[in-house]
C-alpha atoms as a PDB file:
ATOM      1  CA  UNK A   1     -67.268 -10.905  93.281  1.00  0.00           C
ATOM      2  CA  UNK A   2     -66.601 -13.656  91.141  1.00  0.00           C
ATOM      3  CA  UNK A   3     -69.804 -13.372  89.038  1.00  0.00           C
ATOM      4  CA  UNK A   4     -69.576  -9.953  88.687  1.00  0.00           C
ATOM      5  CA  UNK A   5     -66.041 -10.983  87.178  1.00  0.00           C
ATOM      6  CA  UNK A   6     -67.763 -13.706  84.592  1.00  0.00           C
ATOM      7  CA  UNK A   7     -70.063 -11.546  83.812  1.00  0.00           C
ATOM      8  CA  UNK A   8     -67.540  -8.782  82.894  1.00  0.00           C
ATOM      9  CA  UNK A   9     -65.549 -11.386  80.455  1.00  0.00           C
ATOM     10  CA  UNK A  10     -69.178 -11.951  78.841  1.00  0.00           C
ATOM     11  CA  UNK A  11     -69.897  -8.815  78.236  1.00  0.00           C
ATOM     12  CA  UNK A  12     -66.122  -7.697  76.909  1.00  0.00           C
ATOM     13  CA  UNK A  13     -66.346 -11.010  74.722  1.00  0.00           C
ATOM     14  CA  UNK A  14     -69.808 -10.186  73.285  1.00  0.00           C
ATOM     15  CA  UNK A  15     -68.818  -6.577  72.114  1.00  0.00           C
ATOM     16  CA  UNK A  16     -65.502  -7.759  70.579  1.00  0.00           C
ATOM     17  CA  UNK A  17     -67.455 -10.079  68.329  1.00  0.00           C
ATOM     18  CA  UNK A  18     -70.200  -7.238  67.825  1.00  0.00           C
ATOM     19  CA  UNK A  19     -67.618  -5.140  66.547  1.00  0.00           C
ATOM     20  CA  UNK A  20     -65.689  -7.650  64.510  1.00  0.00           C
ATOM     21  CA  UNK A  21     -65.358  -6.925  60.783  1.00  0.00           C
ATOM     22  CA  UNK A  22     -62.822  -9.095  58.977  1.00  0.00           C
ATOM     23  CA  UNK A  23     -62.891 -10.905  62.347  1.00  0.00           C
ATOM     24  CA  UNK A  24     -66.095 -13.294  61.275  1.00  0.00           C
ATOM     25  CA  UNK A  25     -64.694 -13.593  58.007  1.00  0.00           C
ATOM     26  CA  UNK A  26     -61.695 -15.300  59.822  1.00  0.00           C
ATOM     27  CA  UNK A  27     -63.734 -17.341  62.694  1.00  0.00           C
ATOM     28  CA  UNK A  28     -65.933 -18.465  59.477  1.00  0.00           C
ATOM     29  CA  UNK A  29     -62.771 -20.110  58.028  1.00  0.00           C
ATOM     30  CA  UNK A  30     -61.788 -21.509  61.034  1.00  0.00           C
ATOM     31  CA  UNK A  31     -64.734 -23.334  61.911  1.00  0.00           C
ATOM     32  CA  UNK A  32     -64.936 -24.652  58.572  1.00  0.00           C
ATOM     33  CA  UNK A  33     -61.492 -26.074  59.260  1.00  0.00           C
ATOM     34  CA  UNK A  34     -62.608 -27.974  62.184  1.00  0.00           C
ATOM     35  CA  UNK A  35     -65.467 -29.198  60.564  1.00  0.00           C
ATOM     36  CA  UNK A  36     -63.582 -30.856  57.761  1.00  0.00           C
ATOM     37  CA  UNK A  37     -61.032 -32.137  60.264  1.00  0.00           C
ATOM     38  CA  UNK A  38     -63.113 -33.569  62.397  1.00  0.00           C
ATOM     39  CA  UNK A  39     -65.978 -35.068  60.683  1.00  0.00           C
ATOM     40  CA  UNK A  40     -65.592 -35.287  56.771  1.00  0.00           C
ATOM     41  CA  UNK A  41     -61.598 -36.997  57.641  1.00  0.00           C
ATOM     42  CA  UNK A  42     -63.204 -38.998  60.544  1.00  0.00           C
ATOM     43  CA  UNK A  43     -65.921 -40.403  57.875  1.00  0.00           C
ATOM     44  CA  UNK A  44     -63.314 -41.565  55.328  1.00  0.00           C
ATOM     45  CA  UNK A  45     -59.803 -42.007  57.390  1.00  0.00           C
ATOM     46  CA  UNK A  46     -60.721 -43.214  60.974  1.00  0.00           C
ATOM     47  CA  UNK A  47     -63.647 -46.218  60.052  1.00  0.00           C
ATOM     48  CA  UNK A  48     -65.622 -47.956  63.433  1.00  0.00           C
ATOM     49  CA  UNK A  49     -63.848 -51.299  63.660  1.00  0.00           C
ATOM     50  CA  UNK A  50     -66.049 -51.536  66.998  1.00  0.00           C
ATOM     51  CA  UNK A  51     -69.787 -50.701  65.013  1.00  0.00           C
ATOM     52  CA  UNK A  52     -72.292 -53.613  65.118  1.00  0.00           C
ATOM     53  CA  UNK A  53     -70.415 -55.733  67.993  1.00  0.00           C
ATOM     54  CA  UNK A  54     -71.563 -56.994  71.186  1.00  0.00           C
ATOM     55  CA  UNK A  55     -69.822 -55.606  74.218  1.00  0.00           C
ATOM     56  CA  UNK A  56     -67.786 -58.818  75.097  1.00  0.00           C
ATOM     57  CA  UNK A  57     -66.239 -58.663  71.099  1.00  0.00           C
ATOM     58  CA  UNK A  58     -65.695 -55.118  72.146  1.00  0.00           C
ATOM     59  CA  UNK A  59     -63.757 -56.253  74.555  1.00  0.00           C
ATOM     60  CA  UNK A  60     -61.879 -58.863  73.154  1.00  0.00           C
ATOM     61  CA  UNK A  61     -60.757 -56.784  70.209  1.00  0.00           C
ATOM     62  CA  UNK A  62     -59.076 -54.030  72.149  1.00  0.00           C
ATOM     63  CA  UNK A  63     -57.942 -56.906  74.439  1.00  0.00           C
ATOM     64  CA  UNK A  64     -55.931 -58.669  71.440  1.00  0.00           C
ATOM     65  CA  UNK A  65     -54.887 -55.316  70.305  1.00  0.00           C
ATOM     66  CA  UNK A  66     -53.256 -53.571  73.197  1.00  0.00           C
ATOM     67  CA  UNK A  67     -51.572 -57.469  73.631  1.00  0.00           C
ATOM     68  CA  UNK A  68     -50.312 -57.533  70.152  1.00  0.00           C
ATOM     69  CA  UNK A  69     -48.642 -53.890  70.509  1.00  0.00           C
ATOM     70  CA  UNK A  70     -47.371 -54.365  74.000  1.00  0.00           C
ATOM     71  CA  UNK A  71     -45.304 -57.370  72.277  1.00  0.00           C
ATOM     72  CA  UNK A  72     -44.194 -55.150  69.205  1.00  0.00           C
END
């Protein structure tokens, strides 16, 4: 019963997109979007303070850092 359910929602997700026109057009833009969002402004806003440490200055840095805004 409840695979024959999935496997309805496949198939009436897979013809929507089939029959899409300005549809991909749209879905194209959108994952675009999320591409820039999420890697090009993670490569140039959101730098690895934690690359190229050991675990145990891993650990001290988010240590001092949840300490210092606990006390802000």
């Amino acid at each position: 019963m409840i695979k024959k359910t999935i496997i309805r929602i496949f198939h009436f997700y897979r013809d929507g997109f089939r029959e899409m026109t300005i549809g991909r057009t749209l879905w194209a833009i959108i994952l675009i979007k999320l591409f820039v969002m999420f890697f090009i402004l993670k490569l140039f806003f959101f730098p690895s303070f934690l690359s190229g440490k050991s675990e145990e200055e891993k650990q001290d840095y988010v240590g001092v850092e949840l300490t210092d805004r606990m006390a802000e």
